[in-house]
Protein backbone atom coordinates (compact mmCIF):
# COMPACT_ATOMS: atom_id res chain seq x y z
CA UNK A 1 -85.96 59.96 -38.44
CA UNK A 2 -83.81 63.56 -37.93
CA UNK A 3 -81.92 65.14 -40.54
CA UNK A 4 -78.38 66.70 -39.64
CA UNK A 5 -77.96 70.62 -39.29
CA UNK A 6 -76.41 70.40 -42.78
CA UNK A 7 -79.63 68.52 -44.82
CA UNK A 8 -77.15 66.49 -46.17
CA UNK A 9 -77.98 63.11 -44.95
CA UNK A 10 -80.49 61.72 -42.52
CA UNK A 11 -79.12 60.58 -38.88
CA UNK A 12 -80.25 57.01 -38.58
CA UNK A 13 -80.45 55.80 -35.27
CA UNK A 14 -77.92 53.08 -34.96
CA UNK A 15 -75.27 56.40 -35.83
CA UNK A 16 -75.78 58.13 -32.41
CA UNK A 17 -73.35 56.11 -29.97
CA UNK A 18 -74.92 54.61 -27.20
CA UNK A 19 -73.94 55.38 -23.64
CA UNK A 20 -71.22 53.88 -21.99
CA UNK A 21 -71.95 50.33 -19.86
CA UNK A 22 -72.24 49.91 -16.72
CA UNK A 23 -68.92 48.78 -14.93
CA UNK A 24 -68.34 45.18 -15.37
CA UNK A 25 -67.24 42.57 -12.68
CA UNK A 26 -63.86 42.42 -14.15
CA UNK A 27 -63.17 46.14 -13.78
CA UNK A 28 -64.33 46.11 -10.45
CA UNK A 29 -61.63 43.13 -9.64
CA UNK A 30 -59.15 44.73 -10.94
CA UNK A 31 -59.66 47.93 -9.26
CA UNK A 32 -59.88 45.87 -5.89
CA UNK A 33 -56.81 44.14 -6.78
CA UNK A 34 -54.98 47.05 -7.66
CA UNK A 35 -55.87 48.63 -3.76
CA UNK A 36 -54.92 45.69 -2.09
CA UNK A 37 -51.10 45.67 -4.10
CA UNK A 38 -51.09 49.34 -3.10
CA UNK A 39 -51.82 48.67 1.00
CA UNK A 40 -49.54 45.67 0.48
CA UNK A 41 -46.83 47.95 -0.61
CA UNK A 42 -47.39 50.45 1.90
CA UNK A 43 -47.73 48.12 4.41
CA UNK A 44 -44.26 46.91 3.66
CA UNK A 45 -42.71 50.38 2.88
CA UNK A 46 -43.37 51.81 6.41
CA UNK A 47 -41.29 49.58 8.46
CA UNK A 48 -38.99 50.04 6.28
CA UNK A 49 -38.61 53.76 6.22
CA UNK A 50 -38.98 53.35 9.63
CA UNK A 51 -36.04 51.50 9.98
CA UNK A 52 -33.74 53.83 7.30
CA UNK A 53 -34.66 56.19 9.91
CA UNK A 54 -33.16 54.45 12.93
CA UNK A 55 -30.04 53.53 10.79
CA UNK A 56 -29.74 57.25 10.09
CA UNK A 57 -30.48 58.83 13.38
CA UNK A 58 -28.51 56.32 14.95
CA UNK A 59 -25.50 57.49 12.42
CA UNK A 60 -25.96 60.89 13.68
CA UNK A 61 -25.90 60.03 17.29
CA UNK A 62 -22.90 58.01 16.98
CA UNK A 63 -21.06 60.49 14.35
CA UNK A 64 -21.64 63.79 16.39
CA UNK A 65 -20.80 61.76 19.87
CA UNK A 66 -17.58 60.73 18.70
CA UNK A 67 -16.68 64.44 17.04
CA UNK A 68 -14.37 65.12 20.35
CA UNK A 69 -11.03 66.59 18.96
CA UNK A 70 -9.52 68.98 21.28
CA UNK A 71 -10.61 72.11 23.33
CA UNK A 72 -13.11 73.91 20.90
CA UNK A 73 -13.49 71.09 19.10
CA UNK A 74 -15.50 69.12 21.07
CA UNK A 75 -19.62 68.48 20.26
CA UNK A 76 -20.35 69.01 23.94
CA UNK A 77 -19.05 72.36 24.05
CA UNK A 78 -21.88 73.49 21.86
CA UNK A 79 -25.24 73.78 22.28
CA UNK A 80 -25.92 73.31 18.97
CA UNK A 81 -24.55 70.21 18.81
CA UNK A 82 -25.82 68.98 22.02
CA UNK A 83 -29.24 69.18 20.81
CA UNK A 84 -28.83 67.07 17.63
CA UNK A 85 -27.06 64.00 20.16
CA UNK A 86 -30.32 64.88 22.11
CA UNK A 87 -32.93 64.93 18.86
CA UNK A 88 -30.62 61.81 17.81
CA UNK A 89 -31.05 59.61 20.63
CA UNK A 90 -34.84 60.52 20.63
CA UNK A 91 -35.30 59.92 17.22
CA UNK A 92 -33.26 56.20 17.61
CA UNK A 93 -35.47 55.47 20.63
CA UNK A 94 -38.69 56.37 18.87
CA UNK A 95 -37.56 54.29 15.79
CA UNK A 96 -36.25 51.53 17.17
CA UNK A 97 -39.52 50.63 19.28
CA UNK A 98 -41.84 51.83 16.39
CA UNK A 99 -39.58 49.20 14.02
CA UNK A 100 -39.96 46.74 16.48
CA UNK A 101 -43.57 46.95 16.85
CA UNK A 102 -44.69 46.53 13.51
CA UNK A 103 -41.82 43.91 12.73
CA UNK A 104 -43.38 41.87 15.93
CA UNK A 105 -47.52 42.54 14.85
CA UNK A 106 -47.84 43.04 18.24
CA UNK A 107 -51.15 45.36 19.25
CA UNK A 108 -50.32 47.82 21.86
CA UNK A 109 -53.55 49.95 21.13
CA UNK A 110 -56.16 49.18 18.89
CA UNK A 111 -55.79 49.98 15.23
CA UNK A 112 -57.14 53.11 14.57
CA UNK A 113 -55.32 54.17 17.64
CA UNK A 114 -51.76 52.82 17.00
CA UNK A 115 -51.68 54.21 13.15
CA UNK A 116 -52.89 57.73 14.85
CA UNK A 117 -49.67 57.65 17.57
CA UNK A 118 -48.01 56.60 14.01
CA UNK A 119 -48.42 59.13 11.94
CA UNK A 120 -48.55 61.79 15.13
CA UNK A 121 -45.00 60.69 16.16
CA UNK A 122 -43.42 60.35 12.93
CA UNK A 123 -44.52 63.65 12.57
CA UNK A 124 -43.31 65.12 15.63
CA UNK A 125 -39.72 63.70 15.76
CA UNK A 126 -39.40 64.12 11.93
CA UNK A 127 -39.87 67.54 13.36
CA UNK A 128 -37.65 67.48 15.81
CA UNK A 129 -34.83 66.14 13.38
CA UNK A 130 -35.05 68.51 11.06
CA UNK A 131 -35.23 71.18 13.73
CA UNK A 132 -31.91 69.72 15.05
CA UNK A 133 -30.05 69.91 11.95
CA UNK A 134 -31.14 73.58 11.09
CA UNK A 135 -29.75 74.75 14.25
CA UNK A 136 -26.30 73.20 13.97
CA UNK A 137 -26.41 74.06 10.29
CA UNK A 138 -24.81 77.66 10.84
CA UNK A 139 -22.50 76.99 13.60
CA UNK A 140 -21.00 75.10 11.13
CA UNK A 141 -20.88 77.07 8.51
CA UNK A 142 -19.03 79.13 10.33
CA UNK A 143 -16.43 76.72 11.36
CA UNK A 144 -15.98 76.13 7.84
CA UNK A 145 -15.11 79.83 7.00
CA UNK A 146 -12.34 79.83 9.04
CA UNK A 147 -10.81 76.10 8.12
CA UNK A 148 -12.01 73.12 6.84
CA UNK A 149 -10.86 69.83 9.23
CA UNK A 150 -11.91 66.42 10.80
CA UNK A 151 -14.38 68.72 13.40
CA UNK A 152 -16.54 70.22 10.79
CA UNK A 153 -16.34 67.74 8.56
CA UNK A 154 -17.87 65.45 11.29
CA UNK A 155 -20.08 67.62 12.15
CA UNK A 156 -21.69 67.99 8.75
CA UNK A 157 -21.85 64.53 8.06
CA UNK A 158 -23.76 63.85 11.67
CA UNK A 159 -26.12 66.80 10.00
CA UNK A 160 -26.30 64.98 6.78
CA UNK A 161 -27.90 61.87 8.95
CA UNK A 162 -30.24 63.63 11.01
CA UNK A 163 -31.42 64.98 7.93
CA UNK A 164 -31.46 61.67 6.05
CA UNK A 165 -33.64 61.03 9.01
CA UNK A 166 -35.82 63.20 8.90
CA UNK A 167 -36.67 62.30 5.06
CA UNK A 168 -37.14 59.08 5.82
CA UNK A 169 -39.32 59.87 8.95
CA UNK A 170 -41.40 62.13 6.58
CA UNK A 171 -42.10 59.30 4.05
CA UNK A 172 -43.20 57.14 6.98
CA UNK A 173 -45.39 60.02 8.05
CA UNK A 174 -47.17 60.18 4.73
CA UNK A 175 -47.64 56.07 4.44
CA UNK A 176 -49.20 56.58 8.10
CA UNK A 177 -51.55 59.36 6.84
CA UNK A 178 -52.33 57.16 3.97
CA UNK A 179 -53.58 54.62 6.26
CA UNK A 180 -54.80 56.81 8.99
CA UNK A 181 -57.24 58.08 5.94
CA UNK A 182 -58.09 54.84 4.85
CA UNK A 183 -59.21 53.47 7.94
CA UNK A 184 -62.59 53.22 9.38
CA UNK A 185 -63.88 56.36 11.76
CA UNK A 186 -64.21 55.43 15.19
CA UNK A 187 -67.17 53.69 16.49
């Protein structure tokens, strides 16, 4: 038997706690459990952030094709705003087919390979969209300095979408990294 620093009392045995058990089966469970609600609800989330996407940049296709209101106030006439109808119809292409993949289950590539062309694409034309909208942000803003009207204001709401887009396209990115990270190294 020990005494305490203090030679007050002695320190019996049964007062020193005992180390913590070993993880039970019910812990374990519930830890496995808890991983497969979490892949559930990924696998769930990115078709549909996927398909917010292709609602969006199909918004700011349509929006920015029909801004045609006059000489100088036509989309086409600007390069600008050429490139987000161009970044637009990509990004409603891309979506549309990636939606439709995972909505069908059909396997195009194996799995490792069709969450990497996943998470590279949504990448790359989340890119792309935001790109779009950053250029077209300042020619705008400078339409707006001189007068506010139905050009600008279309304009900036066909920007809002491609970059509504692009969020959404960035979420889907990270649900594809999730997985991408989660899945077994090639063999």
């Amino acid at each position: 038997m020990t005494t305490s620093p203090d030679n007050q009392k002695p320190v019996e045995p049964s007062d020193i706690e005992a180390p913590a058990a070993p993880a039970t089966e019910t812990s374990t469970f519930s830890a496995i459990t808890q991983r497969w609600k979490r892949e559930d609800t990924i696998k769930k989330a990115s078709p549909i952030s996927r398909g917010i996407a292709l609602i969006f940049s199909l918004l700011a296709f349509l929006i920015m094709v029909c801004n045609k209101h006059g000489p100088g106030r036509n989309f086409d006439e600007y390069e600008e705003y050429r490139y987000v109808v161009a970044i637009a119809i990509t990004a409603t292409l891309y979506t549309a087919w990636q939606t439709f993949v995972h909505l069908s289950k059909r396997d195009f590539f194996d799995r490792r390979t069709s969450i990497f062309v996943d998470f590279s694409g949504d990448q790359i034309v989340a890119y792309l969209l935001i790109s779009a909208a950053s250029s077209a942000i300042p020619l705008t803003n400078r339409f707006r300095e001189g007068q506010d009207n139905i050009f600008t204001d279309s304009a900036a709401s066909a920007i809002t979408m491609a970059v509504l887009a692009f969020v959404s396209l960035a979420l889907s990115a990270l649900f594809s990294g999730y997985k991408l990270s989660t899945t077994h190294s090639f063999v």
